[in-house]
C-alpha atoms as a PDB file:
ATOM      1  CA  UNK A   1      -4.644  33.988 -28.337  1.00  0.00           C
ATOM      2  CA  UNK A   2      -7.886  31.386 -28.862  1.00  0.00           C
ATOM      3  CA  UNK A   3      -5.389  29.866 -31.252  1.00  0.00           C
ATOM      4  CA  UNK A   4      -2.834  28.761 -28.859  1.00  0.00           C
ATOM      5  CA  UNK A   5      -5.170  28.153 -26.339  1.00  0.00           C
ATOM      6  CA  UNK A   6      -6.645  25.700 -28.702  1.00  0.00           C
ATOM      7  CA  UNK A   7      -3.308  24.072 -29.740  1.00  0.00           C
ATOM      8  CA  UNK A   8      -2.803  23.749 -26.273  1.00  0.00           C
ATOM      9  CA  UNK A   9      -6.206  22.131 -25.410  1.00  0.00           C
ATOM     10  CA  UNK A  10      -5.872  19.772 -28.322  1.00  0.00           C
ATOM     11  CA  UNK A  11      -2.185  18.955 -27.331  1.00  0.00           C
ATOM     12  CA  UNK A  12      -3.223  18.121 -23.693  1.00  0.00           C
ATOM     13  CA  UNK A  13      -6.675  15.754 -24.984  1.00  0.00           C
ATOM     14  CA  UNK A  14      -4.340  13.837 -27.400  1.00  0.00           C
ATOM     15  CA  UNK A  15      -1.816  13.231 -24.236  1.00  0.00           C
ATOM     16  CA  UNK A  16      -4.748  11.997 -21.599  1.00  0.00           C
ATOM     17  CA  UNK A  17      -5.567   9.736 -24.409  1.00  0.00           C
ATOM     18  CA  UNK A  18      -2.496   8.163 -25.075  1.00  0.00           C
ATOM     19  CA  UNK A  19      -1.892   7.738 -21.449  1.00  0.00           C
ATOM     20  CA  UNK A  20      -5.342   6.176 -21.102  1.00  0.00           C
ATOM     21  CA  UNK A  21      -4.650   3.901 -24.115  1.00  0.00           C
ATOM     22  CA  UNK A  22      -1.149   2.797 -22.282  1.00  0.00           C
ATOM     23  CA  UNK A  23      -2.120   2.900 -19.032  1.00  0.00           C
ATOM     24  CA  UNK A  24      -4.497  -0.530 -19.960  1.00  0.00           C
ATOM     25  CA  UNK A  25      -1.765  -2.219 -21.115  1.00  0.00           C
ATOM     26  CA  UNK A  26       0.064  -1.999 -17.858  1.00  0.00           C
ATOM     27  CA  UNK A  27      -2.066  -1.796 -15.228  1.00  0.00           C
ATOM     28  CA  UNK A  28      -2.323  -4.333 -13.022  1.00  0.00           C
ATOM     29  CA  UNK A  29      -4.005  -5.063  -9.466  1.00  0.00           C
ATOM     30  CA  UNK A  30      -1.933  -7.428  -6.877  1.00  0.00           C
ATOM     31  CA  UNK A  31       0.277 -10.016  -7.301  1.00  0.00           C
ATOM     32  CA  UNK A  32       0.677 -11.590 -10.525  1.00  0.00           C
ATOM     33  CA  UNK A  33       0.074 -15.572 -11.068  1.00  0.00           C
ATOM     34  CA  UNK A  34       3.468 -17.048  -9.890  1.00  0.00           C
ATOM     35  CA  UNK A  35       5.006 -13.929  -8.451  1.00  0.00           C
ATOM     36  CA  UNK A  36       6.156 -13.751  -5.069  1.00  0.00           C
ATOM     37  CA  UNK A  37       4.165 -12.063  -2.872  1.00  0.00           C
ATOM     38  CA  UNK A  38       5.733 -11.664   0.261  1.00  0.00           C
ATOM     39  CA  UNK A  39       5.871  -8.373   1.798  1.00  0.00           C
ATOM     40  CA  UNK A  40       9.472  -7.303   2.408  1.00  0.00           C
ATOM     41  CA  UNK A  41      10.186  -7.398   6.041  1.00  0.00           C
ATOM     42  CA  UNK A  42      10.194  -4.010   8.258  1.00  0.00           C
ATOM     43  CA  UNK A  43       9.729  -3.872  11.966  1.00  0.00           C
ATOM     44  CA  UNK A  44       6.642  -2.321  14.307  1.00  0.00           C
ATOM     45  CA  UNK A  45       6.367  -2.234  17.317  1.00  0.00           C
ATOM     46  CA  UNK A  46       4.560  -4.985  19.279  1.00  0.00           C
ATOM     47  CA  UNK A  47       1.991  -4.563  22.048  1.00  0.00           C
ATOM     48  CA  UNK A  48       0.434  -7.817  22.216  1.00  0.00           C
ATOM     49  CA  UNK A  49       1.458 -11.052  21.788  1.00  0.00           C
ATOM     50  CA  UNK A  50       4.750 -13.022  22.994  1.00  0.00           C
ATOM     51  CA  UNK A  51       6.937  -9.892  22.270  1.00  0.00           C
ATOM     52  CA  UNK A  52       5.333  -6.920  23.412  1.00  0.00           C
ATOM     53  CA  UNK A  53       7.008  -3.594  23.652  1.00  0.00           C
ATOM     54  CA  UNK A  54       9.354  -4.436  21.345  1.00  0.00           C
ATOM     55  CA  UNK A  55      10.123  -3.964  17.729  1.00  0.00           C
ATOM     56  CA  UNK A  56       9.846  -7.353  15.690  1.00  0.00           C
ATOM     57  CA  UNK A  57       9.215  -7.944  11.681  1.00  0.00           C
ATOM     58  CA  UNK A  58       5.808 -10.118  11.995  1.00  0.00           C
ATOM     59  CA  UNK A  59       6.785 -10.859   8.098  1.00  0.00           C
ATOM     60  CA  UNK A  60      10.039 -12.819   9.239  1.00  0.00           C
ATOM     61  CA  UNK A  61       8.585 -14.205  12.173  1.00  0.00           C
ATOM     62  CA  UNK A  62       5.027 -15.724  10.806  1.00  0.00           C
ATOM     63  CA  UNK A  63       6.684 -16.165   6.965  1.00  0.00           C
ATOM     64  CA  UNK A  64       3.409 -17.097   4.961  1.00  0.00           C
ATOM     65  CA  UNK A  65       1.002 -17.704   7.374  1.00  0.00           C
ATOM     66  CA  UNK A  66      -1.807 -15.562   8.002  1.00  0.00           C
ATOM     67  CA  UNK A  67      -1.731 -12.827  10.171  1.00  0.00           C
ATOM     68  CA  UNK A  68      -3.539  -9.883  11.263  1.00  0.00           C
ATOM     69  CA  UNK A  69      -2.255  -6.346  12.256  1.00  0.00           C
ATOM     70  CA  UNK A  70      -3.616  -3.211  13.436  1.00  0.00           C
ATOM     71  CA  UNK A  71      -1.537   0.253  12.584  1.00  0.00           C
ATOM     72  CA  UNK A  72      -1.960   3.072  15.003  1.00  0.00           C
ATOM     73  CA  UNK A  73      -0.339   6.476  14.799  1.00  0.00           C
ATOM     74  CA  UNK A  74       0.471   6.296  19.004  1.00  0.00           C
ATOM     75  CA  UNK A  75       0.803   3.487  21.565  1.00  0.00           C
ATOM     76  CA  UNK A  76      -1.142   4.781  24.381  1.00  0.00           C
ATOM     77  CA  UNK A  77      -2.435   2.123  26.594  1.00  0.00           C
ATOM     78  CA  UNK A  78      -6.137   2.671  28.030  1.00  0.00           C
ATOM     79  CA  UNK A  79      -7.072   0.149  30.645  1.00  0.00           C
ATOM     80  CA  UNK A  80     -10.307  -1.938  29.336  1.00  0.00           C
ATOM     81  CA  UNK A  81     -13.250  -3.321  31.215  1.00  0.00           C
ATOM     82  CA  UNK A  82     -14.776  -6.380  30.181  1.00  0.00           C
ATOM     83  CA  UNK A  83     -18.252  -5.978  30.969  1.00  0.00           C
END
């Protein structure tokens, strides 16, 4: 039984470190020099701006510009005071 269990433990170090040894090769963060990196387009819905309540890709509408967006899990409107 310590046997096997050893094969076994051996077996599973000499797999993390082949995956650790491959994994370097192919990891990489972002988008690559000269790769496109435009999101692909998908559409939330809008509560500010010039379309609001309705759905509308911000991808195909800004294209590369800048822009900044907030995700919430609910659209419940709260009224604000300025003070």
């Amino acid at each position: 039984m310590k046997k096997c269990l050893s094969i076994v433990a051996l077996v599973a170090a000499g797999l993390i470190v082949v995956q650790a040894i491959n994994a370097q090769d192919g990891l990489k963060s972002g988008p690559q020099v000269g790769q496109i990196s435009r999101p692909k387009p998908f559409f939330p819905l809008n509560l500010n701006g010039p379309t609001p309540d309705q759905k509308q890709c911000r991808v195909c509408r800004n294209g590369n510009n800048p822009v900044a967006m907030i995700f919430a899990r609910g659209a419940r409107r709260t009224p604000t005071s300025s003070s």
